[in-house]
Every structure is written in structure tokens, then in C-alpha cells.
C-alpha atoms as a PDB file:
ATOM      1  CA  UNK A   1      -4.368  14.062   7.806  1.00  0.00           C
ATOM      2  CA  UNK A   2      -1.480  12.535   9.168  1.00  0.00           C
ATOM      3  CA  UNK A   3      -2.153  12.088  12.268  1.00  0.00           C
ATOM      4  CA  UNK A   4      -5.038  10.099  10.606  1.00  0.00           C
ATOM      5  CA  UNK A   5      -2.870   7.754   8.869  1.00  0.00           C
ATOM      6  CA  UNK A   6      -0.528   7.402  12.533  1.00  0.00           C
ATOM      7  CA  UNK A   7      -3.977   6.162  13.673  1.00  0.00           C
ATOM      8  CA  UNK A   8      -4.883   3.541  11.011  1.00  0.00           C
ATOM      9  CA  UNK A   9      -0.702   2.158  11.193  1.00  0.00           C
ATOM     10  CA  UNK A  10      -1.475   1.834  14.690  1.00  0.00           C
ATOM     11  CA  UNK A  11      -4.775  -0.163  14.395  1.00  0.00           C
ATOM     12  CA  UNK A  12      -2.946  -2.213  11.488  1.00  0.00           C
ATOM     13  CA  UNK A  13      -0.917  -4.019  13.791  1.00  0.00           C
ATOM     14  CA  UNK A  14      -3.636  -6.056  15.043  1.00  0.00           C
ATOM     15  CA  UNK A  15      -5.653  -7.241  11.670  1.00  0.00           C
ATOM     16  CA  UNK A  16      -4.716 -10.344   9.935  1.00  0.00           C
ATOM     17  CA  UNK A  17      -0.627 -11.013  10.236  1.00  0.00           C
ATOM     18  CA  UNK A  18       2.071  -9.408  10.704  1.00  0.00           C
ATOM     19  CA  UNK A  19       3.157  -9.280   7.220  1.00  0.00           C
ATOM     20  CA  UNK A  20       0.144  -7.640   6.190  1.00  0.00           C
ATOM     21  CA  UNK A  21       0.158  -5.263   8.523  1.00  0.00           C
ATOM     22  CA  UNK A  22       3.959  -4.475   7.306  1.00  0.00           C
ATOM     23  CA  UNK A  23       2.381  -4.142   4.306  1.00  0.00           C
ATOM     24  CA  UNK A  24      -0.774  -2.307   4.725  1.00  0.00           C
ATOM     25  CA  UNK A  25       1.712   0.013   6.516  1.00  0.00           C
ATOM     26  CA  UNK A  26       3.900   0.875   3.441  1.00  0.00           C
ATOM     27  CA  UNK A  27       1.187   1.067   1.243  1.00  0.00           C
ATOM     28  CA  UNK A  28      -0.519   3.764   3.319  1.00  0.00           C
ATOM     29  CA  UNK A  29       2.903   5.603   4.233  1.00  0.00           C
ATOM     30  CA  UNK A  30       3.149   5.855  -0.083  1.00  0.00           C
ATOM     31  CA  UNK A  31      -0.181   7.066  -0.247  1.00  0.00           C
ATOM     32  CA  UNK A  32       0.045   9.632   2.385  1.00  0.00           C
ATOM     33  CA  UNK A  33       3.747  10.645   0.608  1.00  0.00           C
ATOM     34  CA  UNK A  34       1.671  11.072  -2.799  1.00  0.00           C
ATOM     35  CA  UNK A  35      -1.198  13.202  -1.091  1.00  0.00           C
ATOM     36  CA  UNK A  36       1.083  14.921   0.475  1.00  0.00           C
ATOM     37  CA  UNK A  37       3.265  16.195  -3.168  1.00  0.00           C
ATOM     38  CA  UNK A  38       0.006  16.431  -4.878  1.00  0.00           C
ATOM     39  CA  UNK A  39       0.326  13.039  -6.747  1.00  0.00           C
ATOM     40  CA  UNK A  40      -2.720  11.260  -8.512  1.00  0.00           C
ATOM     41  CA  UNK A  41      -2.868   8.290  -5.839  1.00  0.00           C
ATOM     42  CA  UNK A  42      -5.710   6.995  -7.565  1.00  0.00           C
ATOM     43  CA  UNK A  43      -4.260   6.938 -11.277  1.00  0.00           C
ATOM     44  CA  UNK A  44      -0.461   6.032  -9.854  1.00  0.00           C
ATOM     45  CA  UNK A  45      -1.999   2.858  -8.061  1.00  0.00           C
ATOM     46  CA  UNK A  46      -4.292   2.057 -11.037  1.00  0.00           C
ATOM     47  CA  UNK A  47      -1.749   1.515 -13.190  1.00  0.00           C
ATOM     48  CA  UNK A  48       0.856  -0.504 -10.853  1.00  0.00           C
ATOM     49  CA  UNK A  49      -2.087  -2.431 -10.335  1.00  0.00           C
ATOM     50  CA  UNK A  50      -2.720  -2.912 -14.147  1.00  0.00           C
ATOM     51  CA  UNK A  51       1.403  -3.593 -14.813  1.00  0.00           C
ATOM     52  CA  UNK A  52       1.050  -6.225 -11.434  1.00  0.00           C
ATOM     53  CA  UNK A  53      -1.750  -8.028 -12.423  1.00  0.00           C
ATOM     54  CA  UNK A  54      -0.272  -9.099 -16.303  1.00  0.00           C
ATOM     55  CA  UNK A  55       3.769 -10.503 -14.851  1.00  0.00           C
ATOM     56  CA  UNK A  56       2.289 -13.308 -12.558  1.00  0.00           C
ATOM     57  CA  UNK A  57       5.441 -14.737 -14.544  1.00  0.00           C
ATOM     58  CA  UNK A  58       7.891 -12.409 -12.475  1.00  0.00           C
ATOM     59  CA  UNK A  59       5.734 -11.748  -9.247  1.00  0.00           C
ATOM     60  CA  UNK A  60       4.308 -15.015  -8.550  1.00  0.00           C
ATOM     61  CA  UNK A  61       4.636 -16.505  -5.385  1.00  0.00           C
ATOM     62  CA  UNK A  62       6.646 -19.947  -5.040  1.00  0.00           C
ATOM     63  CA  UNK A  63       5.419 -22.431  -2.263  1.00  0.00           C
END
């Protein structure tokens, strides 16, 4: 399995920017961490999802 997510950091590097690739690459490293312990990945990001998508007050972007 993690050799798996080595591989998809790796292929990251090249889609998009490289922001979201930084990005893409800490989101899968937490994923792989929660797997790994035994975590509900699919509830934990559910509901920081859920809490994200209701405080555009605090995490919107300023351009």
C-alpha cells in the first residue's frame, strides 16, 4: 500500500501546479497515516469537509 501512495506523490508532481501537487501530497500522506492506525478516512474527511465548507468567513481566500 505504500509503496502505492510513493507512486501517486511521484506522478503528483506533474498535474496542475505546484501547489496542488504540495497539496494533493499532504492530503494523501494523511490518508495513508489514517489507513495505516485504522482510522475512518472516509467519515474523518466527511466531516472536515462539512466544518470547511460552512467558515468561508475564516477560510476564504483574499485576492
Amino acid at each position: 500500500m505504500f509503496q502505492a501512495v510513493a507512486k501517486l506523490r511521484l506522478n503528483v508532481l506533474f498535474a496542475g501546479s505546484m501547489e496542488g501537487a504540495h497539496r494533493d501530497g499532504v492530503l494523501l500522506g494523511i490518508v495513508a497515516t489514517w489507513s495505516a492506525i485504522g482510522v475512518a478516512v472516509q467519515a474523518c474527511l466527511t466531516w472536515a469537509f462539512e466544518r470547511l465548507g460552512t467558515r468561508r468567513d475564516v477560510f476564504a481566500l483574499s485576492v
